[in-house]
Each structure stands twice: as C-alpha cells, then as structure tokens.
C-alpha atoms as a PDB file:
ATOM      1  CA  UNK A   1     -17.701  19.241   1.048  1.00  0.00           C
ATOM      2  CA  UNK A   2     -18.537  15.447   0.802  1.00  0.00           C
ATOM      3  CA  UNK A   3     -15.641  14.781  -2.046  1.00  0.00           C
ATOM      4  CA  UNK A   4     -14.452  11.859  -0.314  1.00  0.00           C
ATOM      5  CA  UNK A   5     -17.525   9.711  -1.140  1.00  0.00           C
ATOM      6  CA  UNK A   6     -16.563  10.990  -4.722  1.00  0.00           C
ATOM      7  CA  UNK A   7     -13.826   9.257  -5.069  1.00  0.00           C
ATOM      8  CA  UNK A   8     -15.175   6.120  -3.254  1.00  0.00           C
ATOM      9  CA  UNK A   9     -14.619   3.589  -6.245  1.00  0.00           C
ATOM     10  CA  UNK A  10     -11.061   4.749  -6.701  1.00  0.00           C
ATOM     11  CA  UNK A  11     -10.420   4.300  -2.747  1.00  0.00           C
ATOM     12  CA  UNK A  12     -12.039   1.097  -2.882  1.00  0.00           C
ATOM     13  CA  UNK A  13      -9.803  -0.228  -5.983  1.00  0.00           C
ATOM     14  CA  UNK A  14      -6.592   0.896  -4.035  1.00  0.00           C
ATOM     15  CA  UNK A  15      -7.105  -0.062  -0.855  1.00  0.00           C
ATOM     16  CA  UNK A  16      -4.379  -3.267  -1.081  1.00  0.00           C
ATOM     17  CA  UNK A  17      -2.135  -0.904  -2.912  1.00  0.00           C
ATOM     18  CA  UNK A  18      -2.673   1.501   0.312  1.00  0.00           C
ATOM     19  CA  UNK A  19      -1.200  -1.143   2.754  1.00  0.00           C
ATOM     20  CA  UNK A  20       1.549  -2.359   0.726  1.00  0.00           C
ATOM     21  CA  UNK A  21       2.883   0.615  -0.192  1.00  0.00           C
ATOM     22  CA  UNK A  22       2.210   2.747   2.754  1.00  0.00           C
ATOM     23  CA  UNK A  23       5.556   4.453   3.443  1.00  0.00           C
ATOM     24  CA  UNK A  24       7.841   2.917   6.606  1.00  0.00           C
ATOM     25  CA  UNK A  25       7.105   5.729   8.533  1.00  0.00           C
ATOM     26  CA  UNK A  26       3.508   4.587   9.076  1.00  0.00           C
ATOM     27  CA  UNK A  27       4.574   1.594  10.777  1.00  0.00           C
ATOM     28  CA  UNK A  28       3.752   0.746  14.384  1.00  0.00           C
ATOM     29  CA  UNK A  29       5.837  -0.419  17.129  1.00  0.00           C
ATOM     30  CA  UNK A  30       5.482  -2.121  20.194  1.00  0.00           C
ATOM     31  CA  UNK A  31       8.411  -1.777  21.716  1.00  0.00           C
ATOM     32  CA  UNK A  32       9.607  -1.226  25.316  1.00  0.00           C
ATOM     33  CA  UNK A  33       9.872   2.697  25.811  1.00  0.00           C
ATOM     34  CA  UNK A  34      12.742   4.555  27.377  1.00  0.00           C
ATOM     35  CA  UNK A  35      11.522   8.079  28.687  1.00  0.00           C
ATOM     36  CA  UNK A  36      15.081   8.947  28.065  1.00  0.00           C
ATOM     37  CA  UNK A  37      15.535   9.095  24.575  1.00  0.00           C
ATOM     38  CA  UNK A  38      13.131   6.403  22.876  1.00  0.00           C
ATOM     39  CA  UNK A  39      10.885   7.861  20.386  1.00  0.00           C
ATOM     40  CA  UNK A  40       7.539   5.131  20.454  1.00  0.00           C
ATOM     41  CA  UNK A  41       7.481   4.759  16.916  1.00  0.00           C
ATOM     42  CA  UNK A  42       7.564   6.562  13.594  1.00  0.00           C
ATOM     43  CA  UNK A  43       3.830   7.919  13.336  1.00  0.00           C
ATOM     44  CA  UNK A  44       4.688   9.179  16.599  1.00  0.00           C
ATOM     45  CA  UNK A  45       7.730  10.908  15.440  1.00  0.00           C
ATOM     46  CA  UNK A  46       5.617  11.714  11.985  1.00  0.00           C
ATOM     47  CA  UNK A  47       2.804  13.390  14.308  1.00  0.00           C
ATOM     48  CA  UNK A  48       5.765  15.590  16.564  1.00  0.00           C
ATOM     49  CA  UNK A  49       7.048  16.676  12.797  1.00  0.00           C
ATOM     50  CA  UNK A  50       3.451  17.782  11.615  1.00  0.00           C
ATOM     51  CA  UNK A  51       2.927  19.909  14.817  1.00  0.00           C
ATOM     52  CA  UNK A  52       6.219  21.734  14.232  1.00  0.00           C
ATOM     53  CA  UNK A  53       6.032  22.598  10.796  1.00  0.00           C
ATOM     54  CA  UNK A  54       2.298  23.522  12.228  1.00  0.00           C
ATOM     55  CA  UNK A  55       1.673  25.583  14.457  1.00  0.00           C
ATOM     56  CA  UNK A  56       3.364  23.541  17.266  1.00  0.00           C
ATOM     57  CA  UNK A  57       6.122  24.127  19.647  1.00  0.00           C
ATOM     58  CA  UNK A  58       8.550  22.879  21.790  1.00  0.00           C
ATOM     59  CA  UNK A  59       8.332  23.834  25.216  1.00  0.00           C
ATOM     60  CA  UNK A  60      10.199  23.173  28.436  1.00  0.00           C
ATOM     61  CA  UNK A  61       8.377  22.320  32.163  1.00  0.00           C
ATOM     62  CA  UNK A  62       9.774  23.217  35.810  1.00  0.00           C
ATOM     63  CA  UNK A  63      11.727  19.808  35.192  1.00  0.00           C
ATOM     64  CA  UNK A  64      13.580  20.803  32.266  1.00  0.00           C
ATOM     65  CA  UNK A  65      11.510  17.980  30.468  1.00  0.00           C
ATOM     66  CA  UNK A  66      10.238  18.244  26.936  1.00  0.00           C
ATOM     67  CA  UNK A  67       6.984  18.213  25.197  1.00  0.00           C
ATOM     68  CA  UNK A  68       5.238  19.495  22.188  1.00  0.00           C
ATOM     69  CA  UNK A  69       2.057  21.330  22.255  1.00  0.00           C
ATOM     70  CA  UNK A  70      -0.113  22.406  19.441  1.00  0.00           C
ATOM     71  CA  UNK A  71      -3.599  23.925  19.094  1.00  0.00           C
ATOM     72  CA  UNK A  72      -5.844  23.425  15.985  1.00  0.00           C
ATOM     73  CA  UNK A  73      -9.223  23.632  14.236  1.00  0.00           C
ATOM     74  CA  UNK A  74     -12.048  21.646  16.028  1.00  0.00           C
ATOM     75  CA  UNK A  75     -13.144  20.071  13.029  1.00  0.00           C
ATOM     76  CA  UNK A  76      -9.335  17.964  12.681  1.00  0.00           C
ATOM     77  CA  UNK A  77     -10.298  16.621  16.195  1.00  0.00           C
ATOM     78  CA  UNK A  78     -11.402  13.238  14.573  1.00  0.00           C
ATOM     79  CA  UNK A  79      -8.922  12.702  12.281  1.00  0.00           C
ATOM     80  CA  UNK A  80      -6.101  12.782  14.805  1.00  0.00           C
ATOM     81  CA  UNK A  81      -8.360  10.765  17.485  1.00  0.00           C
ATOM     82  CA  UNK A  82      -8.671   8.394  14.059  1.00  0.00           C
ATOM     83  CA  UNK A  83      -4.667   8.150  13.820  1.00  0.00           C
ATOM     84  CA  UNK A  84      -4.226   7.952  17.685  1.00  0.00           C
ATOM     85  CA  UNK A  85      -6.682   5.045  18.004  1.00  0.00           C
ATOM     86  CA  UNK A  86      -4.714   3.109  14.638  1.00  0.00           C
ATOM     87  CA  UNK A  87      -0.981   3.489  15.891  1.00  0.00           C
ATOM     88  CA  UNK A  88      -1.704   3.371  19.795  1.00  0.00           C
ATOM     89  CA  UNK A  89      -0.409   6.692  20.464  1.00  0.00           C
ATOM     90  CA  UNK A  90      -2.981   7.757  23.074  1.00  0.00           C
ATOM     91  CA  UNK A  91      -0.583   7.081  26.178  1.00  0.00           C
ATOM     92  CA  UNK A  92       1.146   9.541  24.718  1.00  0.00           C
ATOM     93  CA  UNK A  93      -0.857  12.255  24.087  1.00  0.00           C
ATOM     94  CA  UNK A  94      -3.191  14.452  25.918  1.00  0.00           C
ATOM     95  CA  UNK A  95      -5.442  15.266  23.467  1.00  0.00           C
ATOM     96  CA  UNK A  96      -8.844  17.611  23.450  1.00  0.00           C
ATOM     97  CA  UNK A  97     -11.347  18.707  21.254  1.00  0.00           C
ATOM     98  CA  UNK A  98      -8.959  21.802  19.637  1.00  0.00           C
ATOM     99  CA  UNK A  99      -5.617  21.070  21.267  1.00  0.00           C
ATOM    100  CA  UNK A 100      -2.638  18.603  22.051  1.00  0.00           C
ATOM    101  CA  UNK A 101       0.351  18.084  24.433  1.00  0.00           C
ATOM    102  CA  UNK A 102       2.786  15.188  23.607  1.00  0.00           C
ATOM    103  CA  UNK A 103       4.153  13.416  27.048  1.00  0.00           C
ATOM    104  CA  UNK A 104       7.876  14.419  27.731  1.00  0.00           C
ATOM    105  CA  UNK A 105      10.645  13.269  26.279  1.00  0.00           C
ATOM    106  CA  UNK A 106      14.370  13.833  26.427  1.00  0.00           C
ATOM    107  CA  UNK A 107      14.690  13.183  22.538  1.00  0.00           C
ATOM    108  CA  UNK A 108      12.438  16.107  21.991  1.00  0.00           C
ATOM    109  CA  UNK A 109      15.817  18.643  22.902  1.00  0.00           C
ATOM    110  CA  UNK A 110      17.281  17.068  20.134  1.00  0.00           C
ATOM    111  CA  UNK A 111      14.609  17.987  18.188  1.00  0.00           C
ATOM    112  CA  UNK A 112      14.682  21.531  19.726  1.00  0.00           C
ATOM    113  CA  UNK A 113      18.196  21.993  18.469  1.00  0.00           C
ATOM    114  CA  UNK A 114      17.199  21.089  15.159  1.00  0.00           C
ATOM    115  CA  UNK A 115      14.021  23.656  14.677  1.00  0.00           C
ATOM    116  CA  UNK A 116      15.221  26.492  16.710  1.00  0.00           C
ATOM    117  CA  UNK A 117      17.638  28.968  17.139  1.00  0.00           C
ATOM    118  CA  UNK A 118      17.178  30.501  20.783  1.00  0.00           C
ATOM    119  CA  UNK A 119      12.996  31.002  20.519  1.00  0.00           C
ATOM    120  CA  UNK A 120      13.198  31.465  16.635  1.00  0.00           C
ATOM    121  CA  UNK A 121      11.598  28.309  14.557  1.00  0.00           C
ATOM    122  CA  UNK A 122      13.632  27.533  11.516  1.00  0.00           C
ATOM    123  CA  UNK A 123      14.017  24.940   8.712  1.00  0.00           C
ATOM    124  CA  UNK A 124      16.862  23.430   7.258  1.00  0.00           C
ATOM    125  CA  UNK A 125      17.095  22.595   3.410  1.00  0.00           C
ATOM    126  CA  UNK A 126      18.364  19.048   4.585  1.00  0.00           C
ATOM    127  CA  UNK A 127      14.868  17.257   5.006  1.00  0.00           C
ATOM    128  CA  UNK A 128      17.311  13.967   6.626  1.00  0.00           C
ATOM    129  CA  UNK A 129      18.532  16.016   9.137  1.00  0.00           C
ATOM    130  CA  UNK A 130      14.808  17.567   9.715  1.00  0.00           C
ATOM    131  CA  UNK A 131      13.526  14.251  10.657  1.00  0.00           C
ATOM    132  CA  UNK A 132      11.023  14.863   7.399  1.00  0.00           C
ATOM    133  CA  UNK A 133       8.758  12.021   5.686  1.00  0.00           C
ATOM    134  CA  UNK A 134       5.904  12.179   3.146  1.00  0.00           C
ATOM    135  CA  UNK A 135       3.466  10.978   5.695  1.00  0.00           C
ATOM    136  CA  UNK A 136       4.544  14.042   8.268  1.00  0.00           C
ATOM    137  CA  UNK A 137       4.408  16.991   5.079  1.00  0.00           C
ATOM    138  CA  UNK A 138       1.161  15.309   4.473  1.00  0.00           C
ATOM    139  CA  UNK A 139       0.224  15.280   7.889  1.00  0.00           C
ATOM    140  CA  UNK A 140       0.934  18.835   8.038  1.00  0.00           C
ATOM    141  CA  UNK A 141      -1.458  19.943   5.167  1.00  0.00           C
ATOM    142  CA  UNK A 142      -4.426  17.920   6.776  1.00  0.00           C
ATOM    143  CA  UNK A 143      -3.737  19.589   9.852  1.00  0.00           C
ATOM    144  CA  UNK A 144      -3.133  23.224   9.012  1.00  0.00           C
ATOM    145  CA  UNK A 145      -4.545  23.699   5.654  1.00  0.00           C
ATOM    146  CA  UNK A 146      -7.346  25.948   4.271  1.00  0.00           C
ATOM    147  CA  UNK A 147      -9.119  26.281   1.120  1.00  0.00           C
ATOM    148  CA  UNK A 148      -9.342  29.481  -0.524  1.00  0.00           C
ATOM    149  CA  UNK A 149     -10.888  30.686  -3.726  1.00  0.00           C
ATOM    150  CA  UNK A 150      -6.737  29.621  -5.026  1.00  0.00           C
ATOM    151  CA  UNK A 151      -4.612  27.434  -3.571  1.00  0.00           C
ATOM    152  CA  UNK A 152      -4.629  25.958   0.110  1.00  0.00           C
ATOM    153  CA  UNK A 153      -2.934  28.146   2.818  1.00  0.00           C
ATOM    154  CA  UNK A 154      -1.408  25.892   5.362  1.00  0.00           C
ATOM    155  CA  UNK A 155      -0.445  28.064   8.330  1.00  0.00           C
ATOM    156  CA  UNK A 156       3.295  27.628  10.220  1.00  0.00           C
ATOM    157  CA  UNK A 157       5.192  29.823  12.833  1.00  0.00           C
ATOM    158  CA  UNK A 158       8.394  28.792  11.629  1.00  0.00           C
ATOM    159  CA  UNK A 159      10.278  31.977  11.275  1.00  0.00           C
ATOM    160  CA  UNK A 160       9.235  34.229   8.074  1.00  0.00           C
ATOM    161  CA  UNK A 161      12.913  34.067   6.321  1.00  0.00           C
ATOM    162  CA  UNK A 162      13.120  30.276   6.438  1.00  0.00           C
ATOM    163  CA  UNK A 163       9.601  29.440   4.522  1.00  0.00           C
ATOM    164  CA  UNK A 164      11.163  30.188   2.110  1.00  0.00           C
ATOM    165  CA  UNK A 165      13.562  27.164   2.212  1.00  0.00           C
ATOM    166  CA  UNK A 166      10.510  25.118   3.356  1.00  0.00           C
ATOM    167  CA  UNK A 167       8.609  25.971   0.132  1.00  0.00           C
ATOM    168  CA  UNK A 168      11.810  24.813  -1.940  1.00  0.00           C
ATOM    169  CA  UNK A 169      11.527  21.399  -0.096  1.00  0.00           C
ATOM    170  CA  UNK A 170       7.751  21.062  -0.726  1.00  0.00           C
ATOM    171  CA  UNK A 171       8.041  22.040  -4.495  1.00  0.00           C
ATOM    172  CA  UNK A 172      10.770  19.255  -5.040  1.00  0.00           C
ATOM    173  CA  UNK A 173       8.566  16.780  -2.917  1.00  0.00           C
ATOM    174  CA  UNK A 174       5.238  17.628  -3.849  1.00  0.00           C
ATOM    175  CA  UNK A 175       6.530  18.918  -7.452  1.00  0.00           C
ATOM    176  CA  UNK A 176       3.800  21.634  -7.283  1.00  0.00           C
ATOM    177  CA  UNK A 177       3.952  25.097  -6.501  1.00  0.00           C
ATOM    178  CA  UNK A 178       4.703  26.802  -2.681  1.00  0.00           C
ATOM    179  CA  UNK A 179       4.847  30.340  -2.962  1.00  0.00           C
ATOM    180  CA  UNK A 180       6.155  31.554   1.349  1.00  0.00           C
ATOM    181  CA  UNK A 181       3.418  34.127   3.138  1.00  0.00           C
ATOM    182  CA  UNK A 182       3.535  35.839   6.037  1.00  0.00           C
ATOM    183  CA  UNK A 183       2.859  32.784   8.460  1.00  0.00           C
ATOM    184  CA  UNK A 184       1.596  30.578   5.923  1.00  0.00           C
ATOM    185  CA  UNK A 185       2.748  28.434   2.675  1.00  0.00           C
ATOM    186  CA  UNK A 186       0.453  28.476   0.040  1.00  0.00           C
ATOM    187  CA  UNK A 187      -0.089  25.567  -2.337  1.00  0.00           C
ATOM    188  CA  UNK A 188      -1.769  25.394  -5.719  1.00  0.00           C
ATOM    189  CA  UNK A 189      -2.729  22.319  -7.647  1.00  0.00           C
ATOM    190  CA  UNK A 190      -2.272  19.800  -4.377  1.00  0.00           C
ATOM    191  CA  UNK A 191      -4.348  17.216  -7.018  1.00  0.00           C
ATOM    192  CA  UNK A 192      -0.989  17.063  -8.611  1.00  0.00           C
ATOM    193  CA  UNK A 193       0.505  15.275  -5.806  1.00  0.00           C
ATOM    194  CA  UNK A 194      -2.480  12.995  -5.128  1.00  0.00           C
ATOM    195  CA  UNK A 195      -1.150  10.404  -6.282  1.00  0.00           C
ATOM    196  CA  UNK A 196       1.819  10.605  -4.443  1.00  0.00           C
ATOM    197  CA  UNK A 197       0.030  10.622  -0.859  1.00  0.00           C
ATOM    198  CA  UNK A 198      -2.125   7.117  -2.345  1.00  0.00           C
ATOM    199  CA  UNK A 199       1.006   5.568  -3.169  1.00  0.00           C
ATOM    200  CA  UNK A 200       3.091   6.759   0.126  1.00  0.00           C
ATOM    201  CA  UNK A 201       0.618   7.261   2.779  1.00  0.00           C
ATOM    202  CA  UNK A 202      -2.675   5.563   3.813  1.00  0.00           C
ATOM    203  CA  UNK A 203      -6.821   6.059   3.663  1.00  0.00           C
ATOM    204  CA  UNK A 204      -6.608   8.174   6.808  1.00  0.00           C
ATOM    205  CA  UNK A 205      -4.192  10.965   5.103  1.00  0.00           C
ATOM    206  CA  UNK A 206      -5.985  10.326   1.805  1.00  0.00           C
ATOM    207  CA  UNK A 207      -9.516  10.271   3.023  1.00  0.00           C
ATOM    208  CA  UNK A 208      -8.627  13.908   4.692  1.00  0.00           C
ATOM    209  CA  UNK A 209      -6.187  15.160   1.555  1.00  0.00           C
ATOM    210  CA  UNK A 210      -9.064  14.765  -0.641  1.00  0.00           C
ATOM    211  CA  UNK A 211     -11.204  17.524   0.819  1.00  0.00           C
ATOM    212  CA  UNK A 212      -8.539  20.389  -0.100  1.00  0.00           C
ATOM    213  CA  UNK A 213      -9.458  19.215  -3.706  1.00  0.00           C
ATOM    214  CA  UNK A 214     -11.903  20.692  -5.659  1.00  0.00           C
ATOM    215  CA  UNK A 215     -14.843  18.936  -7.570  1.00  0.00           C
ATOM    216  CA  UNK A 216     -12.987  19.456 -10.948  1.00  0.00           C
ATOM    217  CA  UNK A 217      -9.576  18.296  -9.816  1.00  0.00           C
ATOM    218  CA  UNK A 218     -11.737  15.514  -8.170  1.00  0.00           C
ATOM    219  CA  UNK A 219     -13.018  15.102 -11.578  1.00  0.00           C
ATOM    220  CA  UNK A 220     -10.054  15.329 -13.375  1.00  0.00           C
ATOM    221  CA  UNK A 221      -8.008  12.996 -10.631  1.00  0.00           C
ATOM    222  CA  UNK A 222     -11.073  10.243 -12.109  1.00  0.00           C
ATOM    223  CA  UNK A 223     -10.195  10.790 -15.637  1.00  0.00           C
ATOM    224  CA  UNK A 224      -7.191   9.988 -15.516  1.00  0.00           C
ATOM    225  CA  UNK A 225      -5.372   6.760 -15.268  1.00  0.00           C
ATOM    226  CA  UNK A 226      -3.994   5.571 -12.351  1.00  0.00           C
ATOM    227  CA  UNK A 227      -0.523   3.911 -11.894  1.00  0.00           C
ATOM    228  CA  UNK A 228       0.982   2.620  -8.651  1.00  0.00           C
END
C-alpha cells in the first residue's frame, strides 16, 4: 500500500520540525565503547527495547556473554538496514534478510533481570525502570505489526498475564486503545497517535508508521490541522 507517497506534502512541510524535535533517544554517539557495560548509544538501546517487547530474546553463549536475537518479516529487512546505516549500528549487529543478533554485552544481564523472571518475559508498569522511549514503542509497531480488517496486531512473547500491564502503558502513551491477545496487542485507531510519532520520532519511523494507516485515516490525518 503506497500511503506514504500520500502523505508526501505533509512529510515534506515537517521535515525541520522532524529534526528538531526528534526525541533524545534518537541521538547518535560516538563514543569509546566498553564491552563491559557501555551501551553504544540510545537507538542502540531503543533497537534492544523493540526486539524485546517483539519477539526478541535474551540469550546466553558458552561464555556466559549476552546478546539479543530476534527474527522478523522479510519485508522490515530495509527499514532496519535504513536505521543501521543512519546511527552506525552495523558493528553491532549481525543482521540478515529475516533475522538479527546484537554483539554481546554485559549490560544486556541487566536488562535480563529487568524482562524476565527465570525464562518467563514480563513487563513492569514502570516504563523508567523498563528502559522505554517513544521511539522504541514505535519501533516495536513497525517491526511487529500487522494490518487486519480492525486494528493492527503487533505480536510479543512477553508472558500472556503481563500484556496486560503493557497495554495499560501503551493506552496512556499512545492514548488509543490496546486490548492484550494471546501473543499479541492489538491497536485500533494508531492515526490517533500520528502525530505523536512526527513530533517525537523521525521520517524513518514515520515513513514506516504510515503504512498501518488506512487511506481514510490517511485522509482524515490531511484534513486536519497540524500543530507541532
């Protein structure tokens, strides 16, 4: 569905209101790395927080080092090349055409602490303390989601009983509906929110949010007047 090139005059009026308001955790960094316990930057850390609210896990080698790994649809392949080229993430990421493996890290059993109990994938209500952003939940969405006939269904393994507190999060976030599923959170009205990901994210989340619209909420997204 070529929606994007719908919406090409609004994209093209935003643009400077894309870079200076793109949230802090899209910011590169070019600092020294320590394999111990450096993360390499926020859309590094926002890409690790994606995968696990994805499908993505944390696993463990022979050398009690961590990584995350995460499969996905072929057809996302570009748009997280696209995001690996802009932040300068590919040294750290071994990525194919339907899969990806993070390097190891020692921060990521931190992170394992936070999203699991023994094998068991959970979420905590405190998004601070979940190492949660805009740009990740976003992230997320354009990673996982589906269309259907209603709603998008964006797929998780996080344990069953805590969607539940992740759909609380997104409706306070997102203020639109989450209704949990087995595996799954589904979302209705995501051109509610659009604004929200042009103010707080950039034309590379945008670009890919705006094919979960439809061609009236495209429609009704250009009707409307627009506010930074």
């Amino acid at each position: 569905m070529q929606l994007a090139s719908t919406l090409e005059p609004i994209l093209n009026n935003n643009i400077n209101n894309f870079i200076s308001s793109m949230d802090h955790t899209e910011q590169t960094t070019t600092t020294k790395l320590n394999f111990k316990m450096d993360i390499p930057s926020e859309a590094f850390k926002d890409l690790c927080i994606a995968a696990l609210l994805g499908q993505g896990d944390i696993l463990t080698n022979s050398n009690q080092r961590s990584y995350i790994y995460v499969s996905f649809a072929e057809e996302k392949y570009a748009y997280i090349k696209e995001y690996l080229d802009t932040y300068q993430l590919n040294n750290y990421i071994e990525l194919t055409s339907n899969d990806f493996k993070t390097v190891e890290f020692d921060f990521l059993k931190h992170y394992k602490d936070l999203w699991y109990i023994n094998d068991m994938k959970i979420f905590h209500m405190d998004a601070k303390h979940m190492n949660l952003s805009l740009v990740s939940i976003i992230m997320w969405i354009n990673l996982f989601g589906k269309t259907q006939v209603e709603g998008t269904s964006i797929t998780t393994n996080i344990n069953d009983q805590y969607i539940r507190n992740l759909c609380f999060y997104l409706e306070r976030l997102l203020q639109i509906p989450a209704i949990p599923k087995k595996n799954k959170v589904k979302l209705f009205h995501l051109y509610l929110a659009y604004e929200k990901v042009i103010n707080h994210t950039n034309l590379i989340h945008t670009t890919q949010y705006i094919n979960y619209l439809s061609q009236h909420e495209v429609t009704t997204i250009k009707n409307r007047p627009y506010t930074s």
